[in-house]
PDB file of N, CA and C in Angstrom:
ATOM      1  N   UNK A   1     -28.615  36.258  17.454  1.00  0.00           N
ATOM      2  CA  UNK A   1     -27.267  36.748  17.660  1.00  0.00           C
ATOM      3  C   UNK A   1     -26.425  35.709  18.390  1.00  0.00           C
ATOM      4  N   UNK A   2     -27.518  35.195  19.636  1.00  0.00           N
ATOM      5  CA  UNK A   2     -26.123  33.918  19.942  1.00  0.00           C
ATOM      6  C   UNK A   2     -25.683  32.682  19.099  1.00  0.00           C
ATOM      7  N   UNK A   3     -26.805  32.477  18.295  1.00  0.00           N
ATOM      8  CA  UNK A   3     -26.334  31.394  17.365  1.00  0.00           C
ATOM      9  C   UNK A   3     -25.045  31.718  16.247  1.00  0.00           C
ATOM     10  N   UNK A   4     -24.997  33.239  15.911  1.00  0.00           N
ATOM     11  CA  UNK A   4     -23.733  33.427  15.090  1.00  0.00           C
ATOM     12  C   UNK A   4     -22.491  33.529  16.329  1.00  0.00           C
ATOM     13  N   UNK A   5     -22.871  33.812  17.500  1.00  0.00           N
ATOM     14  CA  UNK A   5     -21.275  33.927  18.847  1.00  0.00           C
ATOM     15  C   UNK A   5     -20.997  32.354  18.569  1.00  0.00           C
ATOM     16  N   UNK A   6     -22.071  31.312  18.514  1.00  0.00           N
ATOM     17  CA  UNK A   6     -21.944  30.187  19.134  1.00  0.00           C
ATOM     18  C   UNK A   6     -20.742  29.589  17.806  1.00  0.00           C
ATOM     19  N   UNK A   7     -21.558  29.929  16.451  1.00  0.00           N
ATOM     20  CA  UNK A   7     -21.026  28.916  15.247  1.00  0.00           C
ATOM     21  C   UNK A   7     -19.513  30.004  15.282  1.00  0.00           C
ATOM     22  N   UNK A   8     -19.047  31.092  15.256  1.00  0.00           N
ATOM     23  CA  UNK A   8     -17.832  31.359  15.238  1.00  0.00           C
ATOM     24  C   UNK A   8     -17.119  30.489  16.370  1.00  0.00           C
ATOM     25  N   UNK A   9     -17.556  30.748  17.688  1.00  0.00           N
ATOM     26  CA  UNK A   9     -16.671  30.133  18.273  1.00  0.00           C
ATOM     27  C   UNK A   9     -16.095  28.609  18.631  1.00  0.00           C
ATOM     28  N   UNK A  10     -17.623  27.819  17.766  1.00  0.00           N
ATOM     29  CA  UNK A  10     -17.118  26.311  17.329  1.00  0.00           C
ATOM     30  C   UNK A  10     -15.988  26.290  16.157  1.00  0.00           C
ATOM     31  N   UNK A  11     -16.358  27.258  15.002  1.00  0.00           N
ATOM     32  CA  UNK A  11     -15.395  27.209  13.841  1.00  0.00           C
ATOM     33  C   UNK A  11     -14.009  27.508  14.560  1.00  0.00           C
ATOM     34  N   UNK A  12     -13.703  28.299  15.194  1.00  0.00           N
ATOM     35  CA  UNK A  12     -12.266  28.688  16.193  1.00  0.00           C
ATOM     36  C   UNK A  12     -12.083  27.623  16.835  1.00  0.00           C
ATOM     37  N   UNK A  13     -12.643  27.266  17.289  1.00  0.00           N
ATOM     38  CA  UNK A  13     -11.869  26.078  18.062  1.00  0.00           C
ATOM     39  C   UNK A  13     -11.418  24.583  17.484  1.00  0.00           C
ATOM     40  N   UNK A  14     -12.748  24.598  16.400  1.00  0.00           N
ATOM     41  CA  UNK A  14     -12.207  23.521  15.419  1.00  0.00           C
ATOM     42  C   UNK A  14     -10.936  23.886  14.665  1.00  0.00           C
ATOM     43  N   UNK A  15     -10.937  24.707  14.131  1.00  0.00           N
ATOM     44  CA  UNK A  15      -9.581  25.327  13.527  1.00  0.00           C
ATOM     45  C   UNK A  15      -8.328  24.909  14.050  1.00  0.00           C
ATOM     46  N   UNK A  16      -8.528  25.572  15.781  1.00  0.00           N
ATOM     47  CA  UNK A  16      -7.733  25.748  16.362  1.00  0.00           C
ATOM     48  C   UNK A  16      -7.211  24.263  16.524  1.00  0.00           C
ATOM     49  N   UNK A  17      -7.976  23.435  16.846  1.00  0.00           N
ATOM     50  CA  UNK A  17      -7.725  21.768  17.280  1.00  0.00           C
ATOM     51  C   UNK A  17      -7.112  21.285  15.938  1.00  0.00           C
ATOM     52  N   UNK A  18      -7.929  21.700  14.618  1.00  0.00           N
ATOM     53  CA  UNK A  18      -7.173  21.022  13.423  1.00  0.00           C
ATOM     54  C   UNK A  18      -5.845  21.032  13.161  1.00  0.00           C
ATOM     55  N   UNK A  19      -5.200  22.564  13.626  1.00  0.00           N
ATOM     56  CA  UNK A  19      -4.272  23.083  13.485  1.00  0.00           C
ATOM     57  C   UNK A  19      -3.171  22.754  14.232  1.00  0.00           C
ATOM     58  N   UNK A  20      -3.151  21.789  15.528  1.00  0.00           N
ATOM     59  CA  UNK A  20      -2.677  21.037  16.295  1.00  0.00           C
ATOM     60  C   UNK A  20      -2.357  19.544  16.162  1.00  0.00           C
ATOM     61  N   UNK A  21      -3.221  18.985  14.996  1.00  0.00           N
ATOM     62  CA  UNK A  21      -2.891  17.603  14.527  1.00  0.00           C
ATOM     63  C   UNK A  21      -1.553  17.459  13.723  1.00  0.00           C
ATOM     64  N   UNK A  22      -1.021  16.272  13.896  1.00  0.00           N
ATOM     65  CA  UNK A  22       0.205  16.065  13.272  1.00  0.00           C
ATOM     66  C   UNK A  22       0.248  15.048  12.090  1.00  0.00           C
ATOM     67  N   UNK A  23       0.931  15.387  11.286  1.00  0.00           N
ATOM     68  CA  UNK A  23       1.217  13.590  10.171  1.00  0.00           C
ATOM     69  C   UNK A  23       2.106  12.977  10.664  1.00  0.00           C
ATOM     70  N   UNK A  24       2.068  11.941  10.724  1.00  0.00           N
ATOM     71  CA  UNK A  24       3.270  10.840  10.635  1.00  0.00           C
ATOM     72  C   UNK A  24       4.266  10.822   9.854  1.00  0.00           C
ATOM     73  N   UNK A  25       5.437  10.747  10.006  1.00  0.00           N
ATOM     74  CA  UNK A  25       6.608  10.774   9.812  1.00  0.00           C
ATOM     75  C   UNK A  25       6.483   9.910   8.651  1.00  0.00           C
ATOM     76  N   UNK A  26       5.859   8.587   8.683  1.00  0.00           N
ATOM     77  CA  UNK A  26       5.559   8.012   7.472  1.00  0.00           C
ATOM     78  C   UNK A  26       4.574   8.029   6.484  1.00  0.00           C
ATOM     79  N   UNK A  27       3.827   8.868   6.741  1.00  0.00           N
ATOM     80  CA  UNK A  27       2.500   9.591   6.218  1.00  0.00           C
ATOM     81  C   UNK A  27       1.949   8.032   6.012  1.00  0.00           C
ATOM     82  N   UNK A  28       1.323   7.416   7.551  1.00  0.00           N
ATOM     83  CA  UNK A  28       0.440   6.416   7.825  1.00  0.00           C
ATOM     84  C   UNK A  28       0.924   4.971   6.722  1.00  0.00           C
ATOM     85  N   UNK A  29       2.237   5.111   6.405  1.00  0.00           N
ATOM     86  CA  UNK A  29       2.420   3.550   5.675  1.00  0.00           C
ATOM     87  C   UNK A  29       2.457   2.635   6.620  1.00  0.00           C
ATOM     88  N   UNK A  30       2.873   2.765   7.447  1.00  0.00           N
ATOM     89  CA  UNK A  30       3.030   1.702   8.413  1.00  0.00           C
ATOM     90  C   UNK A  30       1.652   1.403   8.911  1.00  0.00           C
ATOM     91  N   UNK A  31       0.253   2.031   9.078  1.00  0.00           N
ATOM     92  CA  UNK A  31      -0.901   1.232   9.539  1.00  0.00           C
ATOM     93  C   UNK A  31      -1.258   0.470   8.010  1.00  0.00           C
ATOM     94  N   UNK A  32      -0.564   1.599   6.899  1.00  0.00           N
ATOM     95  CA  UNK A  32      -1.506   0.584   6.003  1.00  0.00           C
ATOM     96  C   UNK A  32      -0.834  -0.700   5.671  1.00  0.00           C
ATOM     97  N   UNK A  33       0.181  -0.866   5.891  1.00  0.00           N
ATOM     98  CA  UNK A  33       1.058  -1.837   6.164  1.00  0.00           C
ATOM     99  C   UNK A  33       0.630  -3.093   7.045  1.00  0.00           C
ATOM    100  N   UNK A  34       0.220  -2.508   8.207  1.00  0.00           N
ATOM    101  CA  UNK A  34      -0.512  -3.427   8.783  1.00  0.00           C
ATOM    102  C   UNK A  34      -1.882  -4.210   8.707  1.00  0.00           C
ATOM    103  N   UNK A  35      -2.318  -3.182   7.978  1.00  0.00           N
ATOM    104  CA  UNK A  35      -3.658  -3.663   7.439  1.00  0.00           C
ATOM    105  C   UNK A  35      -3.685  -4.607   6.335  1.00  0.00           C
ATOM    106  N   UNK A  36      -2.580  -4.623   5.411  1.00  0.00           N
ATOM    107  CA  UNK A  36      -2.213  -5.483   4.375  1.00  0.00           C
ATOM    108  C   UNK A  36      -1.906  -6.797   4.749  1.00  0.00           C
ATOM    109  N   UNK A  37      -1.289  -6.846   6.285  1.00  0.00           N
ATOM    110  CA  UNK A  37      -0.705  -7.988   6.362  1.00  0.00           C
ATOM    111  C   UNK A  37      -1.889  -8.362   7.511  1.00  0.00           C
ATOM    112  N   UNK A  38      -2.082  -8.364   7.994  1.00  0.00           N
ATOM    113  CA  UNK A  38      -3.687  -8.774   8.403  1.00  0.00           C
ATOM    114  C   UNK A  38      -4.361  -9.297   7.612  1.00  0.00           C
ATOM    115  N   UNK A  39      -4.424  -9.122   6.261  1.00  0.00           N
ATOM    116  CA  UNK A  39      -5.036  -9.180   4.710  1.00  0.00           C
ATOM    117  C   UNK A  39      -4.196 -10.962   4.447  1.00  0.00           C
ATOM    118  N   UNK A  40      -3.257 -10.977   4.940  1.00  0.00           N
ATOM    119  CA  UNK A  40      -2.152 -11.888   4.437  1.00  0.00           C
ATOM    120  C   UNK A  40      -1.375 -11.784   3.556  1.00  0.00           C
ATOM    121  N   UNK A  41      -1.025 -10.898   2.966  1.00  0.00           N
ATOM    122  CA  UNK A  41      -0.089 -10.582   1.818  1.00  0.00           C
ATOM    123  C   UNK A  41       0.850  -9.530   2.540  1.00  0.00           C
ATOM    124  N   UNK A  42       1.885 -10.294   2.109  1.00  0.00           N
ATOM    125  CA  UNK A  42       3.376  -9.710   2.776  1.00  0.00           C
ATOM    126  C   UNK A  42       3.672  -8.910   2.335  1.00  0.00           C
ATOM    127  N   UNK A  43       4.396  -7.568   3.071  1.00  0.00           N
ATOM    128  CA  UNK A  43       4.633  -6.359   2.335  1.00  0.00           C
ATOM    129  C   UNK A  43       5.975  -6.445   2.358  1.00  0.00           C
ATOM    130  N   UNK A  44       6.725  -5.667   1.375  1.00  0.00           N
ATOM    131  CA  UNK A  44       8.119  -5.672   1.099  1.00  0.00           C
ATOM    132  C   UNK A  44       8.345  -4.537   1.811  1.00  0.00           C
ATOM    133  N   UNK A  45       9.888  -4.232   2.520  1.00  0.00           N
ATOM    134  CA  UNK A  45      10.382  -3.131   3.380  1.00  0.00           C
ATOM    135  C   UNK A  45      11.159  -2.514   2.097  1.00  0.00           C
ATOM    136  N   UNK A  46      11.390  -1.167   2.427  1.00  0.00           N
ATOM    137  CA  UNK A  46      12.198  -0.251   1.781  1.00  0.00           C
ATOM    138  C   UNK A  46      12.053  -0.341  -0.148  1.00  0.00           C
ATOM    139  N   UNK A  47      11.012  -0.755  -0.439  1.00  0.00           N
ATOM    140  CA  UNK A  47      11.376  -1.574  -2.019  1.00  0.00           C
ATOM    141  C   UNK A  47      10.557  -0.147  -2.440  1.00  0.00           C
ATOM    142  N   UNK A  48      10.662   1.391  -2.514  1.00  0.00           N
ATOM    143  CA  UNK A  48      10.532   2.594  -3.464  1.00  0.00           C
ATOM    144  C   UNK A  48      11.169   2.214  -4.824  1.00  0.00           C
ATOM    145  N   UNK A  49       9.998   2.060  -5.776  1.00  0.00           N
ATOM    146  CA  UNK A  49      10.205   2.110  -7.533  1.00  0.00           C
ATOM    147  C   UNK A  49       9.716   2.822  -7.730  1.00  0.00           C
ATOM    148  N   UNK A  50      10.224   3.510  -8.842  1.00  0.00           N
ATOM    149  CA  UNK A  50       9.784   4.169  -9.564  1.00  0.00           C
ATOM    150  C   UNK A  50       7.929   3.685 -10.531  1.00  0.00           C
ATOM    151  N   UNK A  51       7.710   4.384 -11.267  1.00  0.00           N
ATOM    152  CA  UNK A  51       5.996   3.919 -11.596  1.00  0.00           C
ATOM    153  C   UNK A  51       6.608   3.461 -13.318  1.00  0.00           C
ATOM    154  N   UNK A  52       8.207   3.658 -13.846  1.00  0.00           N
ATOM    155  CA  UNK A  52       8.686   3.488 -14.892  1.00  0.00           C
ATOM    156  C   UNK A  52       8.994   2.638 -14.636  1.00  0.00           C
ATOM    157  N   UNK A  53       9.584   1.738 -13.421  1.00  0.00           N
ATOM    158  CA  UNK A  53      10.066   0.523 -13.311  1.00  0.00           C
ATOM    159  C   UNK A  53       9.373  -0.185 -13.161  1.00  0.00           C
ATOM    160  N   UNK A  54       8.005  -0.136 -12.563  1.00  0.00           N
ATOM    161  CA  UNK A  54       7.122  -1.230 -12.419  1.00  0.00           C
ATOM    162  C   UNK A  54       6.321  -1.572 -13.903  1.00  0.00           C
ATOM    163  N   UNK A  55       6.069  -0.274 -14.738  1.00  0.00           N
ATOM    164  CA  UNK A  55       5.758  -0.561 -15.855  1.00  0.00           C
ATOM    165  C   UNK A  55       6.714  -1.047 -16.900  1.00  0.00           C
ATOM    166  N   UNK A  56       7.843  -0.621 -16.590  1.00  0.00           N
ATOM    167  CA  UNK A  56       8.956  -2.084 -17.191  1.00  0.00           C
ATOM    168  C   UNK A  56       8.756  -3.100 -17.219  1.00  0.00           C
ATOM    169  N   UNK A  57       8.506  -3.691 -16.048  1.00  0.00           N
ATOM    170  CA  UNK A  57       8.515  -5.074 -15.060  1.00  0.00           C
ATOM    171  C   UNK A  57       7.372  -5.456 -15.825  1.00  0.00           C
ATOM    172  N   UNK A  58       6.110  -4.888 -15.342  1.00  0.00           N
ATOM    173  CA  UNK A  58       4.776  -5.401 -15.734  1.00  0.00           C
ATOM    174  C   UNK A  58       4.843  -5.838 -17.258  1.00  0.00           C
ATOM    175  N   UNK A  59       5.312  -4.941 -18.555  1.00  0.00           N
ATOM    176  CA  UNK A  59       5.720  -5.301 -19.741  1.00  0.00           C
ATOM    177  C   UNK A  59       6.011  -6.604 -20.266  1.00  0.00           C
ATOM    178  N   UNK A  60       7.360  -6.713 -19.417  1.00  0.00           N
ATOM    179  CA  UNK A  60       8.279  -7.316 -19.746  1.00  0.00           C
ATOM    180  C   UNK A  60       8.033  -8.539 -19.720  1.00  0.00           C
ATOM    181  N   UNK A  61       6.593  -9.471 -19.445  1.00  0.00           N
ATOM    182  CA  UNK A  61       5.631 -10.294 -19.382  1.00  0.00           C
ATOM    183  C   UNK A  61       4.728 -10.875 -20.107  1.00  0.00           C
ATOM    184  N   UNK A  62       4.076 -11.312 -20.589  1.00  0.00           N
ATOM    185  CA  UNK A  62       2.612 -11.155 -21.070  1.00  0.00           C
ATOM    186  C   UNK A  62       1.775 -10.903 -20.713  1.00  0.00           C
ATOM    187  N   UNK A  63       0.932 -10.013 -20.953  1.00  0.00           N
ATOM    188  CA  UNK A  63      -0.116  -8.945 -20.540  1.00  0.00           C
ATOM    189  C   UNK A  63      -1.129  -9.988 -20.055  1.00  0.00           C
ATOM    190  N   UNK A  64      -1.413 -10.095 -19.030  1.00  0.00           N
ATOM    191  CA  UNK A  64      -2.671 -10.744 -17.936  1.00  0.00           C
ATOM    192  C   UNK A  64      -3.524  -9.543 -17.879  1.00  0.00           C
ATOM    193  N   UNK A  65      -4.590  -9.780 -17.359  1.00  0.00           N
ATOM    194  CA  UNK A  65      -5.915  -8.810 -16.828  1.00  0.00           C
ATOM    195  C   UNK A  65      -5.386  -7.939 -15.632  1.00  0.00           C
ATOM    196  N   UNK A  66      -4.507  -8.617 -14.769  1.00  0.00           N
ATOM    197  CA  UNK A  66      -3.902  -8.291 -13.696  1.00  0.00           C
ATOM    198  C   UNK A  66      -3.133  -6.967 -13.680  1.00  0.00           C
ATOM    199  N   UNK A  67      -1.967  -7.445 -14.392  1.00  0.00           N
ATOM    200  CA  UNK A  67      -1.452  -6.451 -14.907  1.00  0.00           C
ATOM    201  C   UNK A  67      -1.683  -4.814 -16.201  1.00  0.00           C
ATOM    202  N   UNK A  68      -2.479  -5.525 -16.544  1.00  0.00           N
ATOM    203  CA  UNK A  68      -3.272  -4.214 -17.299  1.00  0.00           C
ATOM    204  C   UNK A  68      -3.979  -3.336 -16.589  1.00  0.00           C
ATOM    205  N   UNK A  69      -4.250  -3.880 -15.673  1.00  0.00           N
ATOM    206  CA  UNK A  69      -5.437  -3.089 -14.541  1.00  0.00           C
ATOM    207  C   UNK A  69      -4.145  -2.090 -13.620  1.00  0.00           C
ATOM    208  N   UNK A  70      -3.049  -2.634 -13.769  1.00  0.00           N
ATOM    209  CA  UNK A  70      -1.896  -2.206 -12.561  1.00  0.00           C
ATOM    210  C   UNK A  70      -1.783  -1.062 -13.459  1.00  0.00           C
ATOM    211  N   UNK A  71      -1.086  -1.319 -14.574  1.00  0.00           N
ATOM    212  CA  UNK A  71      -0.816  -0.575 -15.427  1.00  0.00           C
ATOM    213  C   UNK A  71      -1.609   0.766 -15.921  1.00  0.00           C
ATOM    214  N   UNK A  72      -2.792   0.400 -15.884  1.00  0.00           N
ATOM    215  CA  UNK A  72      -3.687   1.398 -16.472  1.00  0.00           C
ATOM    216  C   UNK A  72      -4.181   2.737 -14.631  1.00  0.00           C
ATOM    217  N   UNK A  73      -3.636   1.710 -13.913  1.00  0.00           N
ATOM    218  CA  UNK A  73      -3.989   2.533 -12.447  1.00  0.00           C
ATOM    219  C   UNK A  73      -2.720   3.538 -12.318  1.00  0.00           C
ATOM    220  N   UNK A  74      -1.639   2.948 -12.937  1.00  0.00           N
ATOM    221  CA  UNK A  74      -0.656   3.718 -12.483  1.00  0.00           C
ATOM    222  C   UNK A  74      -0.251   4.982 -13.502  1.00  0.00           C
ATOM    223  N   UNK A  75      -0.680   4.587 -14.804  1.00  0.00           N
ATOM    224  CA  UNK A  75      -0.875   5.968 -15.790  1.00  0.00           C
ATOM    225  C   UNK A  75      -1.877   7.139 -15.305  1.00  0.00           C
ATOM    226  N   UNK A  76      -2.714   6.289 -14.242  1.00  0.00           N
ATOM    227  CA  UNK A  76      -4.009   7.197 -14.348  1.00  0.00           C
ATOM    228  C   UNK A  76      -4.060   8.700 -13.904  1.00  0.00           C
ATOM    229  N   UNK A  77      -4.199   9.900 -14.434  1.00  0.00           N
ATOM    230  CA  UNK A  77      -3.698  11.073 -14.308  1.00  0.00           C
ATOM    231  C   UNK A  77      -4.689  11.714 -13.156  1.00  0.00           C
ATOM    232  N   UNK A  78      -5.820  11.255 -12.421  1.00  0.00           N
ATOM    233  CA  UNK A  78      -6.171  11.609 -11.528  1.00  0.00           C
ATOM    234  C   UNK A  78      -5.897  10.950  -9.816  1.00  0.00           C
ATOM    235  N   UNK A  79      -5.416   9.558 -10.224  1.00  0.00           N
ATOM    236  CA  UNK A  79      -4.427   9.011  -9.485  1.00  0.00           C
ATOM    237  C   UNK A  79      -2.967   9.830  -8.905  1.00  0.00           C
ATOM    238  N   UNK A  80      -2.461  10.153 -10.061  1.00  0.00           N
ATOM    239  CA  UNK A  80      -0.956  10.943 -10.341  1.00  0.00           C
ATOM    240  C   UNK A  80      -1.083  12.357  -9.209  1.00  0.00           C
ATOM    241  N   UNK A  81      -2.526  12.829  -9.665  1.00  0.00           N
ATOM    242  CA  UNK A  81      -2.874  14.061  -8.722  1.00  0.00           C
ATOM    243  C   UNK A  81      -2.995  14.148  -7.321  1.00  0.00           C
ATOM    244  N   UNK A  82      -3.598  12.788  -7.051  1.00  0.00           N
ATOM    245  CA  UNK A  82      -4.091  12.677  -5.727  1.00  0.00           C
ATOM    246  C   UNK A  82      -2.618  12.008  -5.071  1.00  0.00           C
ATOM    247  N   UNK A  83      -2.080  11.295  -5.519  1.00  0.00           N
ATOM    248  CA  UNK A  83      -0.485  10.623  -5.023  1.00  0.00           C
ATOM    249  C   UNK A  83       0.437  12.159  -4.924  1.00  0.00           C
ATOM    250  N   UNK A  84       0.189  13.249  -5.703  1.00  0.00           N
ATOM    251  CA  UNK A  84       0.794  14.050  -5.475  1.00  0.00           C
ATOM    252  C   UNK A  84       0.587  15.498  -4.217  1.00  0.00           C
ATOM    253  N   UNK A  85      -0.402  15.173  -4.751  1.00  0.00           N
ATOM    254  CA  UNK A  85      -1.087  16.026  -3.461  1.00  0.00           C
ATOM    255  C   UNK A  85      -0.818  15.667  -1.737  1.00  0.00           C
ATOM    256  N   UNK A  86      -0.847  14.129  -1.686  1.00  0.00           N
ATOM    257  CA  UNK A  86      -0.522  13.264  -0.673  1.00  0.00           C
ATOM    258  C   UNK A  86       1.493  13.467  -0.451  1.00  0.00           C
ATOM    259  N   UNK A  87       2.083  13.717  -1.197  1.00  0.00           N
ATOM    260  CA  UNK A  87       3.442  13.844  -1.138  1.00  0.00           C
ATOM    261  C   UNK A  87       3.741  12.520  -1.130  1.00  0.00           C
TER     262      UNK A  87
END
């Protein structure tokens, strides 16, 4: 019997603590931001495209390995889900 008092009242309090965490205002771009550039590759500020404009762009080229891989990530419909889910 105390082991079911004990696991409710860990699940409550975990709850309770989860339920107290916050997101970031930028939903964490800015660490991953930082982590990129740590990486050495410079990140662009404010540059929101669309996933039609980059597959414009990418097109509008000759198809490299590079870009097919971009391309085929950004059609990808379980990608689409999880980017959406994320807001």
């Amino acid at each position: 019997m105390k082991f079911v008092t004990y696991s409710i009242t860990a699940t409550v309090v975990f709850v309770v603590l989860v339920g107290c965490t916050s997101v970031p205002k930028d939903l964490g771009r800015s660490d991953v931001d930082v982590l990129i550039n740590e990486r050495g590759v410079p990140v662009e500020k404010d540059t929101v495209t669309s996933r039609d404009e980059i597959v414009r762009s990418l097109t509008a080229e000759p198809l490299t390995a590079d870009s097919a891989i971009r391309i085929a990530l950004i059609n990808n419909p379980s990608l689409k889900a999880t980017y959406a889910e994320l807001g």
